[in-house]
PDBML (XML) file of the C-alpha atoms, coordinates in Angstrom:
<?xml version="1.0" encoding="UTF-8" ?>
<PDBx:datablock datablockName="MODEL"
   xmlns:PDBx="http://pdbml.pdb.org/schema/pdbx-v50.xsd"
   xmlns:xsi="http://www.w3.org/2001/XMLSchema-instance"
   xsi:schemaLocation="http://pdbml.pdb.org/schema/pdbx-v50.xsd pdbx-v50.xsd">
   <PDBx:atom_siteCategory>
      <PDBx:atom_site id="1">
         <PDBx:B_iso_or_equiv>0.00</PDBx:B_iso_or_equiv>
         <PDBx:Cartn_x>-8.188</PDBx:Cartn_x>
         <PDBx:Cartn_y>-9.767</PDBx:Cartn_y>
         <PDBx:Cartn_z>2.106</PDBx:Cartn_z>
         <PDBx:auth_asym_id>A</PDBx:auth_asym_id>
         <PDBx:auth_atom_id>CA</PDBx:auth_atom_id>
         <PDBx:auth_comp_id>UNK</PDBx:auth_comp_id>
         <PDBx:auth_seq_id>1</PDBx:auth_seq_id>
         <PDBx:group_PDB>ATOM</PDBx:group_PDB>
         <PDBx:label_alt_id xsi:nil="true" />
         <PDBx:label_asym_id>A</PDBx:label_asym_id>
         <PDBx:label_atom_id>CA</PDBx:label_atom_id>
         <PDBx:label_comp_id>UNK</PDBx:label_comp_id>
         <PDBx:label_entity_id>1</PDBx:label_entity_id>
         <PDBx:label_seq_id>1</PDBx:label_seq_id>
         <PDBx:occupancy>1.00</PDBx:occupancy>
         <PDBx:pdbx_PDB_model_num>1</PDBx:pdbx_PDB_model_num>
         <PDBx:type_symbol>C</PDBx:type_symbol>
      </PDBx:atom_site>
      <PDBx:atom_site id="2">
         <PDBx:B_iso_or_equiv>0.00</PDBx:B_iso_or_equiv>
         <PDBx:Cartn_x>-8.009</PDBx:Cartn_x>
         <PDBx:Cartn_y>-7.255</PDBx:Cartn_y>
         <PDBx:Cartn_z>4.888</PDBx:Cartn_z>
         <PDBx:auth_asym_id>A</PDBx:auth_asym_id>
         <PDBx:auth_atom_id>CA</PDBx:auth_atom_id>
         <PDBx:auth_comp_id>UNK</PDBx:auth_comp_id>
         <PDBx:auth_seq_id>2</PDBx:auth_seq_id>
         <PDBx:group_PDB>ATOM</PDBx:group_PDB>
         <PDBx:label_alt_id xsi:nil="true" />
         <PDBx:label_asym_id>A</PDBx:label_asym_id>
         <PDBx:label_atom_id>CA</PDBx:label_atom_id>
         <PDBx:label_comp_id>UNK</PDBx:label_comp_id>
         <PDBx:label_entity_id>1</PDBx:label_entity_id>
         <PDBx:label_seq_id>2</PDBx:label_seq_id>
         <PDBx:occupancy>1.00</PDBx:occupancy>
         <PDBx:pdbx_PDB_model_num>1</PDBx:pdbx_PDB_model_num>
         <PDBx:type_symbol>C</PDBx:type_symbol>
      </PDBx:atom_site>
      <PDBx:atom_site id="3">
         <PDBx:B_iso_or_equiv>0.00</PDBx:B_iso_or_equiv>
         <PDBx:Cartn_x>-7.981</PDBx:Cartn_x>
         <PDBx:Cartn_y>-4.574</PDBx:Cartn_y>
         <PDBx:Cartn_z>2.479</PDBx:Cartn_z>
         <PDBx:auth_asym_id>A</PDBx:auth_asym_id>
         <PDBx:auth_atom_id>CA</PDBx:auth_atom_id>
         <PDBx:auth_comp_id>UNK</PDBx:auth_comp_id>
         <PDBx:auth_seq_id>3</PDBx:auth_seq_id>
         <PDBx:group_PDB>ATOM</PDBx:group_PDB>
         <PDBx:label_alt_id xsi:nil="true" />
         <PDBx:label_asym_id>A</PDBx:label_asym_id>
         <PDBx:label_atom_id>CA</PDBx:label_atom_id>
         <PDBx:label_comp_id>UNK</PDBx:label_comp_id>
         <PDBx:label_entity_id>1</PDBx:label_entity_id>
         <PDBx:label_seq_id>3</PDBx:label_seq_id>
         <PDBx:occupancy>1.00</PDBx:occupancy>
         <PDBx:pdbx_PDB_model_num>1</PDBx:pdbx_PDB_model_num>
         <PDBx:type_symbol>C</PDBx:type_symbol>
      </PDBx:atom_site>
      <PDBx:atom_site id="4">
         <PDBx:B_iso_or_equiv>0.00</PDBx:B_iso_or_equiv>
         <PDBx:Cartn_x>-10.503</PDBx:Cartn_x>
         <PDBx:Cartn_y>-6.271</PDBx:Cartn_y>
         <PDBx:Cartn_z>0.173</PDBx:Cartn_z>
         <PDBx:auth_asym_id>A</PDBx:auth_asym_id>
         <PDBx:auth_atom_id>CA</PDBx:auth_atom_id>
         <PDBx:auth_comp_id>UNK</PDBx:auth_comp_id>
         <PDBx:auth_seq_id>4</PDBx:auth_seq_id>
         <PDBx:group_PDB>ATOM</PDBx:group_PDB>
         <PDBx:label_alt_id xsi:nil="true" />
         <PDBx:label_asym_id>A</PDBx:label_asym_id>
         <PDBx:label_atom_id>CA</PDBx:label_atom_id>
         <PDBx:label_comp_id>UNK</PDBx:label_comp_id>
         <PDBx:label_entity_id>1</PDBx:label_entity_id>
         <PDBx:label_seq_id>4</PDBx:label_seq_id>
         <PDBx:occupancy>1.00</PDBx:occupancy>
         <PDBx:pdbx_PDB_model_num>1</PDBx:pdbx_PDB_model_num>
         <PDBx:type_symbol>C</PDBx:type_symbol>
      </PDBx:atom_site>
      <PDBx:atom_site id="5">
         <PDBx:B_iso_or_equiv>0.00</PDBx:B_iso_or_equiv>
         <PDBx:Cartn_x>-8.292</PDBx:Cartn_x>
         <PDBx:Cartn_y>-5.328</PDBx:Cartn_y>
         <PDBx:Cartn_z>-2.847</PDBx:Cartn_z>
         <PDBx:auth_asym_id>A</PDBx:auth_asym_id>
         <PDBx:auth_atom_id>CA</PDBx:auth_atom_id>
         <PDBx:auth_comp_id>UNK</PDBx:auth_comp_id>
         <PDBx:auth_seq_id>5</PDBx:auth_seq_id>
         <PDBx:group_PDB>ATOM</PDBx:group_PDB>
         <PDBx:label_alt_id xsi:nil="true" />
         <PDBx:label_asym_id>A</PDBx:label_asym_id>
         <PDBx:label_atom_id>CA</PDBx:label_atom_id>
         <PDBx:label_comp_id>UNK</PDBx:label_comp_id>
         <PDBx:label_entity_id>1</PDBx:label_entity_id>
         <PDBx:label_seq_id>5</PDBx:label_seq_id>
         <PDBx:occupancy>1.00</PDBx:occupancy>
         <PDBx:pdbx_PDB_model_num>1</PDBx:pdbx_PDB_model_num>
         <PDBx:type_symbol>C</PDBx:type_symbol>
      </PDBx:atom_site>
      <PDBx:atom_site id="6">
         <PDBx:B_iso_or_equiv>0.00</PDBx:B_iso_or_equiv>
         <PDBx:Cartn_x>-7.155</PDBx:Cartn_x>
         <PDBx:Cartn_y>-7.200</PDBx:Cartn_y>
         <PDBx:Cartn_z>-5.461</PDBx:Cartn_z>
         <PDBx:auth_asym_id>A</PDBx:auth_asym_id>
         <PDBx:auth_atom_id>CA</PDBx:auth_atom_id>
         <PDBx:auth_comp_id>UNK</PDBx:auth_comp_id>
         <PDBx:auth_seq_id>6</PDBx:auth_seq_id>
         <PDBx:group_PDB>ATOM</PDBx:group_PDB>
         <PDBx:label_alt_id xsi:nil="true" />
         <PDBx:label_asym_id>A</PDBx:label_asym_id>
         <PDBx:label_atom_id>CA</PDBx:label_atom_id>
         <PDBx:label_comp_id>UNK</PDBx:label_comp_id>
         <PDBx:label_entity_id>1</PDBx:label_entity_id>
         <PDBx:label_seq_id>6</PDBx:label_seq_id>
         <PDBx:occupancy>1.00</PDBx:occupancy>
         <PDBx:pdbx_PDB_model_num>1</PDBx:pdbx_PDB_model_num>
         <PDBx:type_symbol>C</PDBx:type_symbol>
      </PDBx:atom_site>
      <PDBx:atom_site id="7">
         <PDBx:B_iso_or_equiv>0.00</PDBx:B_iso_or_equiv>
         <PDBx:Cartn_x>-4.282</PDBx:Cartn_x>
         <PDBx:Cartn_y>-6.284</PDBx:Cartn_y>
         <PDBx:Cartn_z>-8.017</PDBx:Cartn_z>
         <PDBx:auth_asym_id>A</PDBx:auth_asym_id>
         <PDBx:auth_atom_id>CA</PDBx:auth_atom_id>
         <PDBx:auth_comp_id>UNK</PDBx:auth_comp_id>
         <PDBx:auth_seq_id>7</PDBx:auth_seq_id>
         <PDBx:group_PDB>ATOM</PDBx:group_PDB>
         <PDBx:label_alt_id xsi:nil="true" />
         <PDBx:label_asym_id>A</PDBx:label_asym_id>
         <PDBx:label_atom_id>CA</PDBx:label_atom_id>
         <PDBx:label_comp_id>UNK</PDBx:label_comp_id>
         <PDBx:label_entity_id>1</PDBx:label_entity_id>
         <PDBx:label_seq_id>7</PDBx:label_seq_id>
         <PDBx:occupancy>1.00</PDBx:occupancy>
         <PDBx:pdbx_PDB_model_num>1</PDBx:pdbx_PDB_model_num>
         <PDBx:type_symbol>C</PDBx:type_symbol>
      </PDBx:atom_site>
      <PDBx:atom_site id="8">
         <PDBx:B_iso_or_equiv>0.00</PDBx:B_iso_or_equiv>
         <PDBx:Cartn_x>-3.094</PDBx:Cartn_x>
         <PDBx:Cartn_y>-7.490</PDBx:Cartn_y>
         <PDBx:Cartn_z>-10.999</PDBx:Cartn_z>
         <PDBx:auth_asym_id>A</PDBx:auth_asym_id>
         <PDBx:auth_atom_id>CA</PDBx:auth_atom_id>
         <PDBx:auth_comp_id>UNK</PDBx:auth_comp_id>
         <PDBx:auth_seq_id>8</PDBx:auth_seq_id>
         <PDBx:group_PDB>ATOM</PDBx:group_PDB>
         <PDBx:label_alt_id xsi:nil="true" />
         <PDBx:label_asym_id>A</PDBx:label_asym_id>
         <PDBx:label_atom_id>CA</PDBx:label_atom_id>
         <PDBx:label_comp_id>UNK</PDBx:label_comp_id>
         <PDBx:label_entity_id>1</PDBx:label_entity_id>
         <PDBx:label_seq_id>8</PDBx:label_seq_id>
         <PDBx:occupancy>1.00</PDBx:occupancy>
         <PDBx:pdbx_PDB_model_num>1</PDBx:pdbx_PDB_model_num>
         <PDBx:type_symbol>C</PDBx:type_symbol>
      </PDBx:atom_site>
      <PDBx:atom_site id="9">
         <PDBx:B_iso_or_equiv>0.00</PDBx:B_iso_or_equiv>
         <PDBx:Cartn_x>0.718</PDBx:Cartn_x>
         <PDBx:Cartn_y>-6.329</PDBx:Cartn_y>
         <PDBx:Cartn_z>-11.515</PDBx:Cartn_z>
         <PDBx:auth_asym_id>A</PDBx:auth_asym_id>
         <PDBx:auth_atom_id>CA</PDBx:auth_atom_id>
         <PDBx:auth_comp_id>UNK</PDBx:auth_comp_id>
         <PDBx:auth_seq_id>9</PDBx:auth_seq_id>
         <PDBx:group_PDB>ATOM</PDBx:group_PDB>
         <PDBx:label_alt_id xsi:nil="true" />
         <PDBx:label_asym_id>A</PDBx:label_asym_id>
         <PDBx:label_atom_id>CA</PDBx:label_atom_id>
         <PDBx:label_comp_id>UNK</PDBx:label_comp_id>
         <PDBx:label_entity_id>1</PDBx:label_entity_id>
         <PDBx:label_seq_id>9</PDBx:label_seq_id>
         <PDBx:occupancy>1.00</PDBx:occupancy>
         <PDBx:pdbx_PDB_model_num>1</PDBx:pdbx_PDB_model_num>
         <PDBx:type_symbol>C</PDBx:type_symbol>
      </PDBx:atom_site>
      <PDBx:atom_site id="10">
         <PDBx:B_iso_or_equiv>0.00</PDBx:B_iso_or_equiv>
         <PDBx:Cartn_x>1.437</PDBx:Cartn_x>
         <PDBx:Cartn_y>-6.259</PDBx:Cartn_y>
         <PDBx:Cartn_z>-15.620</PDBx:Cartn_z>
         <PDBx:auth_asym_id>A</PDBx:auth_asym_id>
         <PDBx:auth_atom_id>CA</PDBx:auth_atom_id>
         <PDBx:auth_comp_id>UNK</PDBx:auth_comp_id>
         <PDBx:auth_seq_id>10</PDBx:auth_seq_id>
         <PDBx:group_PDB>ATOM</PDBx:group_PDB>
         <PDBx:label_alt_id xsi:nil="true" />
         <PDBx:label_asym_id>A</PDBx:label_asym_id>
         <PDBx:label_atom_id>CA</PDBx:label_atom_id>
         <PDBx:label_comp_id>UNK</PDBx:label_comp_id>
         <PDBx:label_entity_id>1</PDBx:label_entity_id>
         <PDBx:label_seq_id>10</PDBx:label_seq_id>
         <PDBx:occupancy>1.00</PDBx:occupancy>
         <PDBx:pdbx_PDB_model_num>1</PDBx:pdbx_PDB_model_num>
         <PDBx:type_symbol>C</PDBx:type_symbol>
      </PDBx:atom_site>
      <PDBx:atom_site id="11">
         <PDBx:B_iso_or_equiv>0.00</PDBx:B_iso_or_equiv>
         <PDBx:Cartn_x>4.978</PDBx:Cartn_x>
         <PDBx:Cartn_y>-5.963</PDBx:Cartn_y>
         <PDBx:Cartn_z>-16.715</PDBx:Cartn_z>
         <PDBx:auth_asym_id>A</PDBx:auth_asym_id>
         <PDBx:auth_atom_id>CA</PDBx:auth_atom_id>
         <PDBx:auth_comp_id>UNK</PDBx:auth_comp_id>
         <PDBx:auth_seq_id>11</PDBx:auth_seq_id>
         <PDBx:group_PDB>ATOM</PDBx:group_PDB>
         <PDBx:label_alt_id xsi:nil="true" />
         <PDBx:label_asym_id>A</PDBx:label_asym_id>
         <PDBx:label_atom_id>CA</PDBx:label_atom_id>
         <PDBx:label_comp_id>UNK</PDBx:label_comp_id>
         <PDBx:label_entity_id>1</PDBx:label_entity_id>
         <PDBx:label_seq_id>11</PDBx:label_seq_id>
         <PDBx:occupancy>1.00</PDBx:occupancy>
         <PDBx:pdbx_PDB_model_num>1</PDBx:pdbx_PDB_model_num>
         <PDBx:type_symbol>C</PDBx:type_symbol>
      </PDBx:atom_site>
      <PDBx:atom_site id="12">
         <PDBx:B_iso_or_equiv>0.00</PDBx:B_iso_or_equiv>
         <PDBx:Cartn_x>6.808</PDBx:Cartn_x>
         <PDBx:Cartn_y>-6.504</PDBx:Cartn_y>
         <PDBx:Cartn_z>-20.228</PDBx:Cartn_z>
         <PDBx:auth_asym_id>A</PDBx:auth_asym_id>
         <PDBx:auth_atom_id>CA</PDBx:auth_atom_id>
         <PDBx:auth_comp_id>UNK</PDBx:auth_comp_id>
         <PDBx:auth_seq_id>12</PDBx:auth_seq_id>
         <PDBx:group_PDB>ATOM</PDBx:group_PDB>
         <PDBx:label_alt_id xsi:nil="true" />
         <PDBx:label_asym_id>A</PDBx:label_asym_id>
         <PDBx:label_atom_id>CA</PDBx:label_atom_id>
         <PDBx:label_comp_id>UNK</PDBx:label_comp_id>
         <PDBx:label_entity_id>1</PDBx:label_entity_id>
         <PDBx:label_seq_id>12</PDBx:label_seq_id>
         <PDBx:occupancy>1.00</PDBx:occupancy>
         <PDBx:pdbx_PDB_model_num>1</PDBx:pdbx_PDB_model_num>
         <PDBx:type_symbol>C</PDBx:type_symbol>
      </PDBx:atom_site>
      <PDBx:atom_site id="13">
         <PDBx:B_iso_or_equiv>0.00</PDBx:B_iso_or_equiv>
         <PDBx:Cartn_x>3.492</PDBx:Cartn_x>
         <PDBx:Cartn_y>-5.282</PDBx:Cartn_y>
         <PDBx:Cartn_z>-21.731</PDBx:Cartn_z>
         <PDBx:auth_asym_id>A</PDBx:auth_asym_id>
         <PDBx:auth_atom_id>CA</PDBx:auth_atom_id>
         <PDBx:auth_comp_id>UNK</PDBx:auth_comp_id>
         <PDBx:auth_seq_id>13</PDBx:auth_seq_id>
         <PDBx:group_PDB>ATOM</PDBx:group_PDB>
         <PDBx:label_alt_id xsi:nil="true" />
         <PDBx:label_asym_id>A</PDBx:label_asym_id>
         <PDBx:label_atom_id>CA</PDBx:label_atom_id>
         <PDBx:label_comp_id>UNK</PDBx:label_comp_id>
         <PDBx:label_entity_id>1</PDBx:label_entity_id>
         <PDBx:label_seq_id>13</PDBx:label_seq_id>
         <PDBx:occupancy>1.00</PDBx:occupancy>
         <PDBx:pdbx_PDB_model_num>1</PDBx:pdbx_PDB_model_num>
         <PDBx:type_symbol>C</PDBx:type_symbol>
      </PDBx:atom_site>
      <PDBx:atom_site id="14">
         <PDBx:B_iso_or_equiv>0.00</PDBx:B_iso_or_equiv>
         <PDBx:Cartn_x>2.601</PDBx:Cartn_x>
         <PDBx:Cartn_y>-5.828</PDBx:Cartn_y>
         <PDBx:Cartn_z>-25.245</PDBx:Cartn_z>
         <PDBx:auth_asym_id>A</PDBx:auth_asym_id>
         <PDBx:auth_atom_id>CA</PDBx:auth_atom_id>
         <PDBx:auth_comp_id>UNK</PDBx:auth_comp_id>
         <PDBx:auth_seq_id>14</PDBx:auth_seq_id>
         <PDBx:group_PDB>ATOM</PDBx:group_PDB>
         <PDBx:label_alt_id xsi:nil="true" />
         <PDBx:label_asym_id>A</PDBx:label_asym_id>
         <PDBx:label_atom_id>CA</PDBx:label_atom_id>
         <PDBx:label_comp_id>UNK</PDBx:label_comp_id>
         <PDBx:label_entity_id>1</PDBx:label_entity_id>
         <PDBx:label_seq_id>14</PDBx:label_seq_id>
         <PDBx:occupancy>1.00</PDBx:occupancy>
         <PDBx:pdbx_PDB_model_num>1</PDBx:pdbx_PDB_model_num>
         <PDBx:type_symbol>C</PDBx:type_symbol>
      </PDBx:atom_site>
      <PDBx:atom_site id="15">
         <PDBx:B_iso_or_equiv>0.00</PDBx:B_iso_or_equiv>
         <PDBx:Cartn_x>0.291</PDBx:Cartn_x>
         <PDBx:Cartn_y>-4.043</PDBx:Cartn_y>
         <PDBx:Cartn_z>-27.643</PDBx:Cartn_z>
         <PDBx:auth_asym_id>A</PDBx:auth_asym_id>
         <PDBx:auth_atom_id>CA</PDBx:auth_atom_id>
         <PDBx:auth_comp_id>UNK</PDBx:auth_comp_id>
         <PDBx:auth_seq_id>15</PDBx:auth_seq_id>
         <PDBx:group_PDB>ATOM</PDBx:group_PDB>
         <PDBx:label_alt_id xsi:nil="true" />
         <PDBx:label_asym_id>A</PDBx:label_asym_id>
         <PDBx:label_atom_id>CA</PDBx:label_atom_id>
         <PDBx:label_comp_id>UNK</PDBx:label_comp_id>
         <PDBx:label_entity_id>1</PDBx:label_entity_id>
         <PDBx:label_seq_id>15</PDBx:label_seq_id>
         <PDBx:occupancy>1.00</PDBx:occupancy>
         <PDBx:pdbx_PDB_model_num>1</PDBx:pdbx_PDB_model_num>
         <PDBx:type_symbol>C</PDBx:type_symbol>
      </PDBx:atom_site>
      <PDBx:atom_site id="16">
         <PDBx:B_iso_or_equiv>0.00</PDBx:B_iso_or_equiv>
         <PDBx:Cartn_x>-1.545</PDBx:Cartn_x>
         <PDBx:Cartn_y>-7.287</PDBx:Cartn_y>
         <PDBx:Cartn_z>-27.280</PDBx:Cartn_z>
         <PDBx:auth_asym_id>A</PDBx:auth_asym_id>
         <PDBx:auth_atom_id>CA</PDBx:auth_atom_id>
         <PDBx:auth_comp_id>UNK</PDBx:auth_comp_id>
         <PDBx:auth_seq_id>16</PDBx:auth_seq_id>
         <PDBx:group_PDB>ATOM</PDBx:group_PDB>
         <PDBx:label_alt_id xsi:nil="true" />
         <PDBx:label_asym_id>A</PDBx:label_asym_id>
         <PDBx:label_atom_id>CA</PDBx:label_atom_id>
         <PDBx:label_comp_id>UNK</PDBx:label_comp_id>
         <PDBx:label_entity_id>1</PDBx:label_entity_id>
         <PDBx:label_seq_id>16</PDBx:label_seq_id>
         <PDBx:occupancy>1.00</PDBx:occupancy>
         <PDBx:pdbx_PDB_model_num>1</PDBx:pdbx_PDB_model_num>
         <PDBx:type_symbol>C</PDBx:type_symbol>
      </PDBx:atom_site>
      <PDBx:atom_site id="17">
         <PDBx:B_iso_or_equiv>0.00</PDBx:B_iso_or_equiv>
         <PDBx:Cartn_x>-2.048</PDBx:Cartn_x>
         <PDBx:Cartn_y>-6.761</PDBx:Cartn_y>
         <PDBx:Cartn_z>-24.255</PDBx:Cartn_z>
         <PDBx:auth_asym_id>A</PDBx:auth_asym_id>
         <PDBx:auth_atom_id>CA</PDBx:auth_atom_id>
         <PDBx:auth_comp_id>UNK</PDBx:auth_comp_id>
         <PDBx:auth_seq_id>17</PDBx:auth_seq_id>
         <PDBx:group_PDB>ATOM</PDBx:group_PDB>
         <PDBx:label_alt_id xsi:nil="true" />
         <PDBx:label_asym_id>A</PDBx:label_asym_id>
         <PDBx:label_atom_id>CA</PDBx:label_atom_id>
         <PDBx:label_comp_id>UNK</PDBx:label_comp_id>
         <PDBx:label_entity_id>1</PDBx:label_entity_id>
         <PDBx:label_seq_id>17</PDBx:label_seq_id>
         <PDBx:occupancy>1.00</PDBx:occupancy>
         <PDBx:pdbx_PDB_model_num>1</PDBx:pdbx_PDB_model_num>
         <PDBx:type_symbol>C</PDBx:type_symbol>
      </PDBx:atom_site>
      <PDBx:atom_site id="18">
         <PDBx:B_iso_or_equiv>0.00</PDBx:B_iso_or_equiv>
         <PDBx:Cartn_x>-4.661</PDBx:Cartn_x>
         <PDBx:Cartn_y>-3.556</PDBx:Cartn_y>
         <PDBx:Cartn_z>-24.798</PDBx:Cartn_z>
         <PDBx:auth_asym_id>A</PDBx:auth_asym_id>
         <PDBx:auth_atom_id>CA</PDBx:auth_atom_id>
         <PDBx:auth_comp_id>UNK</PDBx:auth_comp_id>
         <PDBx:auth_seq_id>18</PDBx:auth_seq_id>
         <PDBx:group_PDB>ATOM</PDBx:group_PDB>
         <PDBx:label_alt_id xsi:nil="true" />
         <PDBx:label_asym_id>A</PDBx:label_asym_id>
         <PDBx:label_atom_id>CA</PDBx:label_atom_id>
         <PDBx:label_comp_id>UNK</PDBx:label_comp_id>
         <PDBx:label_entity_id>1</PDBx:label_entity_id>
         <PDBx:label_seq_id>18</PDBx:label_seq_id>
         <PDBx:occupancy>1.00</PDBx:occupancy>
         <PDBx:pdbx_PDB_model_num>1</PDBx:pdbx_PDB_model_num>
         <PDBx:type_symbol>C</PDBx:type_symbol>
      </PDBx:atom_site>
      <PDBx:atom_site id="19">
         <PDBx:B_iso_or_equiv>0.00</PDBx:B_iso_or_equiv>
         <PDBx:Cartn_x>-7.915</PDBx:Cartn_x>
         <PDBx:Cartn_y>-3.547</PDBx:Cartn_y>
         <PDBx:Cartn_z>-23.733</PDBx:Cartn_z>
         <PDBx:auth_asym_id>A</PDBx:auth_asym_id>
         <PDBx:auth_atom_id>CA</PDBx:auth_atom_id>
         <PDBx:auth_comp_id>UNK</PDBx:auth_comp_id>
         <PDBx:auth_seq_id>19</PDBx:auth_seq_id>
         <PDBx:group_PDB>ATOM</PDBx:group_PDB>
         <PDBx:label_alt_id xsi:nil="true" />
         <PDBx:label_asym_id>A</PDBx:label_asym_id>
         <PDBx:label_atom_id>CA</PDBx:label_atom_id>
         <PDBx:label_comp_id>UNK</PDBx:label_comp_id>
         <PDBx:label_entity_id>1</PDBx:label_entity_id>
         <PDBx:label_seq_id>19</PDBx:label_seq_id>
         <PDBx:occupancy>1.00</PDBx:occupancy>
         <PDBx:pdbx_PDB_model_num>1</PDBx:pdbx_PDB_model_num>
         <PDBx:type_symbol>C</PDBx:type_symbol>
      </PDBx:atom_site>
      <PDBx:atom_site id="20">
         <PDBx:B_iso_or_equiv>0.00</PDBx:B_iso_or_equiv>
         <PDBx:Cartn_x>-10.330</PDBx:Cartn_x>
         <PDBx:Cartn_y>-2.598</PDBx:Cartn_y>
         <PDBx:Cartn_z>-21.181</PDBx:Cartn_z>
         <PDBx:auth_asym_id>A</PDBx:auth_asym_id>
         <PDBx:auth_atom_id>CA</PDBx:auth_atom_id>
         <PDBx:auth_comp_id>UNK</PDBx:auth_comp_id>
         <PDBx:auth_seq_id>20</PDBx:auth_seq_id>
         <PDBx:group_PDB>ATOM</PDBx:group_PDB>
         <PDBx:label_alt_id xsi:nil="true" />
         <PDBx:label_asym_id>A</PDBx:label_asym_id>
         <PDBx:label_atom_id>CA</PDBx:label_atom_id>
         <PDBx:label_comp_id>UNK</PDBx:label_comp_id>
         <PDBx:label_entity_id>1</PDBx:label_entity_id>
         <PDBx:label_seq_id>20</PDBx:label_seq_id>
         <PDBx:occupancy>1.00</PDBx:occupancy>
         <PDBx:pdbx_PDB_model_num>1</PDBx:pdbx_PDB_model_num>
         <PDBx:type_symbol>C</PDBx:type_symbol>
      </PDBx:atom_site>
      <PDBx:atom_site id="21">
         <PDBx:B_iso_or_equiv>0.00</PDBx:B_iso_or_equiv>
         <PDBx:Cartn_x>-9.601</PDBx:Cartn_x>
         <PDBx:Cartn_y>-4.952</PDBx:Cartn_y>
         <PDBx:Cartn_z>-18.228</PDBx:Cartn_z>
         <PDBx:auth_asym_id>A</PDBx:auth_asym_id>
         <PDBx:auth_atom_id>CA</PDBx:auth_atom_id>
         <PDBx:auth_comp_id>UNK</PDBx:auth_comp_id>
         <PDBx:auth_seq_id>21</PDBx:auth_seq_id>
         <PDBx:group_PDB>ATOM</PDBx:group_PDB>
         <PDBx:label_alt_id xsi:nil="true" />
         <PDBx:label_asym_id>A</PDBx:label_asym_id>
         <PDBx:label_atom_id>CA</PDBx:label_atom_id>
         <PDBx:label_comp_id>UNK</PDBx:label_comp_id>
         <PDBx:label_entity_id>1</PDBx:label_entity_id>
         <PDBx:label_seq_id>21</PDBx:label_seq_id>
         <PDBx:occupancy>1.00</PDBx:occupancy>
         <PDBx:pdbx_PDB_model_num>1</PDBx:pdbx_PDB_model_num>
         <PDBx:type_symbol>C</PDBx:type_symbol>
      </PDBx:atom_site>
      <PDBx:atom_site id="22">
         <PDBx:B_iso_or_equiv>0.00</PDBx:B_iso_or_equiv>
         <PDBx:Cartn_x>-12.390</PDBx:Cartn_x>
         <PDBx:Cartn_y>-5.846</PDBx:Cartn_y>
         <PDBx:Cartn_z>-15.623</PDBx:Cartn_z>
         <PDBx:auth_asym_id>A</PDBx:auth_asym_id>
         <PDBx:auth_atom_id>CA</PDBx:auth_atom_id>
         <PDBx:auth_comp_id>UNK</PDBx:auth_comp_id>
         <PDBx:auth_seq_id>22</PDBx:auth_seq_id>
         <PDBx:group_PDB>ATOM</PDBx:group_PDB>
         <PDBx:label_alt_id xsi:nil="true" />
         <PDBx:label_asym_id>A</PDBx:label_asym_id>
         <PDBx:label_atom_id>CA</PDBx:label_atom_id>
         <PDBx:label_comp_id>UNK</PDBx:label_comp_id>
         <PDBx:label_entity_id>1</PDBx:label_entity_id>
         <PDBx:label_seq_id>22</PDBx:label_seq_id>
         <PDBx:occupancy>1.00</PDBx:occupancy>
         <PDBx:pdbx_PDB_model_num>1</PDBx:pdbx_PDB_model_num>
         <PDBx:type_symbol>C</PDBx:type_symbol>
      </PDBx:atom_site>
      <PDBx:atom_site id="23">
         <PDBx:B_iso_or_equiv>0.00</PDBx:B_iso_or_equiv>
         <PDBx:Cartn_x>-12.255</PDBx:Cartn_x>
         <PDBx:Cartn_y>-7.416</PDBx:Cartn_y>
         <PDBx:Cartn_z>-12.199</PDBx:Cartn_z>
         <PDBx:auth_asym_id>A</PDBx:auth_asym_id>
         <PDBx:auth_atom_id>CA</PDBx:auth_atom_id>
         <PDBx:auth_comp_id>UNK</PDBx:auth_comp_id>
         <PDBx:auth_seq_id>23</PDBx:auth_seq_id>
         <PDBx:group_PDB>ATOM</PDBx:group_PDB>
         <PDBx:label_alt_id xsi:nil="true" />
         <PDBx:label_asym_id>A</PDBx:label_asym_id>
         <PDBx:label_atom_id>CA</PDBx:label_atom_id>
         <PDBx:label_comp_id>UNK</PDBx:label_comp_id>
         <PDBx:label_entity_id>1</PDBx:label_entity_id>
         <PDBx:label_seq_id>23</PDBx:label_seq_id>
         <PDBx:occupancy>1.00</PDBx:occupancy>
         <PDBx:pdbx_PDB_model_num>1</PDBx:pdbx_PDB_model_num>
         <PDBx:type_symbol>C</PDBx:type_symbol>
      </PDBx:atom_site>
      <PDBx:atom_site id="24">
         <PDBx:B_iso_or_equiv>0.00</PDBx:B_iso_or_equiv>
         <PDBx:Cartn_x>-14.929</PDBx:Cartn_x>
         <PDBx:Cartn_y>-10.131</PDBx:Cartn_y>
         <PDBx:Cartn_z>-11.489</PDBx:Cartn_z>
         <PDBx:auth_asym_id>A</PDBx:auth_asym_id>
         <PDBx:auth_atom_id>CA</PDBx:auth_atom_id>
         <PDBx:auth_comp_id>UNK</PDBx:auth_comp_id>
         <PDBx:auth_seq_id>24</PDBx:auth_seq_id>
         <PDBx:group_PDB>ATOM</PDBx:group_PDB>
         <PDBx:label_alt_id xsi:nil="true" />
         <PDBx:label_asym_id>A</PDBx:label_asym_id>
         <PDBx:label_atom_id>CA</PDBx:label_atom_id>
         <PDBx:label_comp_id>UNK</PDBx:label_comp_id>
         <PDBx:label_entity_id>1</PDBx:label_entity_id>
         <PDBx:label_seq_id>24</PDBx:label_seq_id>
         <PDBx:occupancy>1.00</PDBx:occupancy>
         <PDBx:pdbx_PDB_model_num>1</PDBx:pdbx_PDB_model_num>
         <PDBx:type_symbol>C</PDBx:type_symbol>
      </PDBx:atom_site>
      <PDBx:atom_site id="25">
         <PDBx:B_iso_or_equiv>0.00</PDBx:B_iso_or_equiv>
         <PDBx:Cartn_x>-15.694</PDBx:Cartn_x>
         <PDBx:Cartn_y>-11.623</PDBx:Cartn_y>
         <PDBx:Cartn_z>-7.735</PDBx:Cartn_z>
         <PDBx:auth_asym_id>A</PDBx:auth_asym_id>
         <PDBx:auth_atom_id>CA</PDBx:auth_atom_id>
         <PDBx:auth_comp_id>UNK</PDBx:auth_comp_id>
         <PDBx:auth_seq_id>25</PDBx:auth_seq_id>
         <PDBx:group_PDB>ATOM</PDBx:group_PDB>
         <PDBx:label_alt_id xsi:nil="true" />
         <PDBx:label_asym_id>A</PDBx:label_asym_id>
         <PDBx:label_atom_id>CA</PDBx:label_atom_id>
         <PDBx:label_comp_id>UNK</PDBx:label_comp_id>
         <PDBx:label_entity_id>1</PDBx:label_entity_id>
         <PDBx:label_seq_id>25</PDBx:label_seq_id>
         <PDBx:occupancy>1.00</PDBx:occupancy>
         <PDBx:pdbx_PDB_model_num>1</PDBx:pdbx_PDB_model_num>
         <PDBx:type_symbol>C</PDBx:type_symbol>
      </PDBx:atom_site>
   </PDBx:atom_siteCategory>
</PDBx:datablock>
């Protein structure tokens, strides 16, 4: 919060897992 940044950390990926990923507030 005192960077206002959010992250998402992804690990053991999958080819699932493609896609275009967004980040909502």
């Amino acid at each position: 919060n005192a960077k206002n940044t959010v992250a998402l950390q992804m690990n053991s990926l999958k080819p699932e897992d493609t896609a275009v990923y967004y980040c909502a507030a």
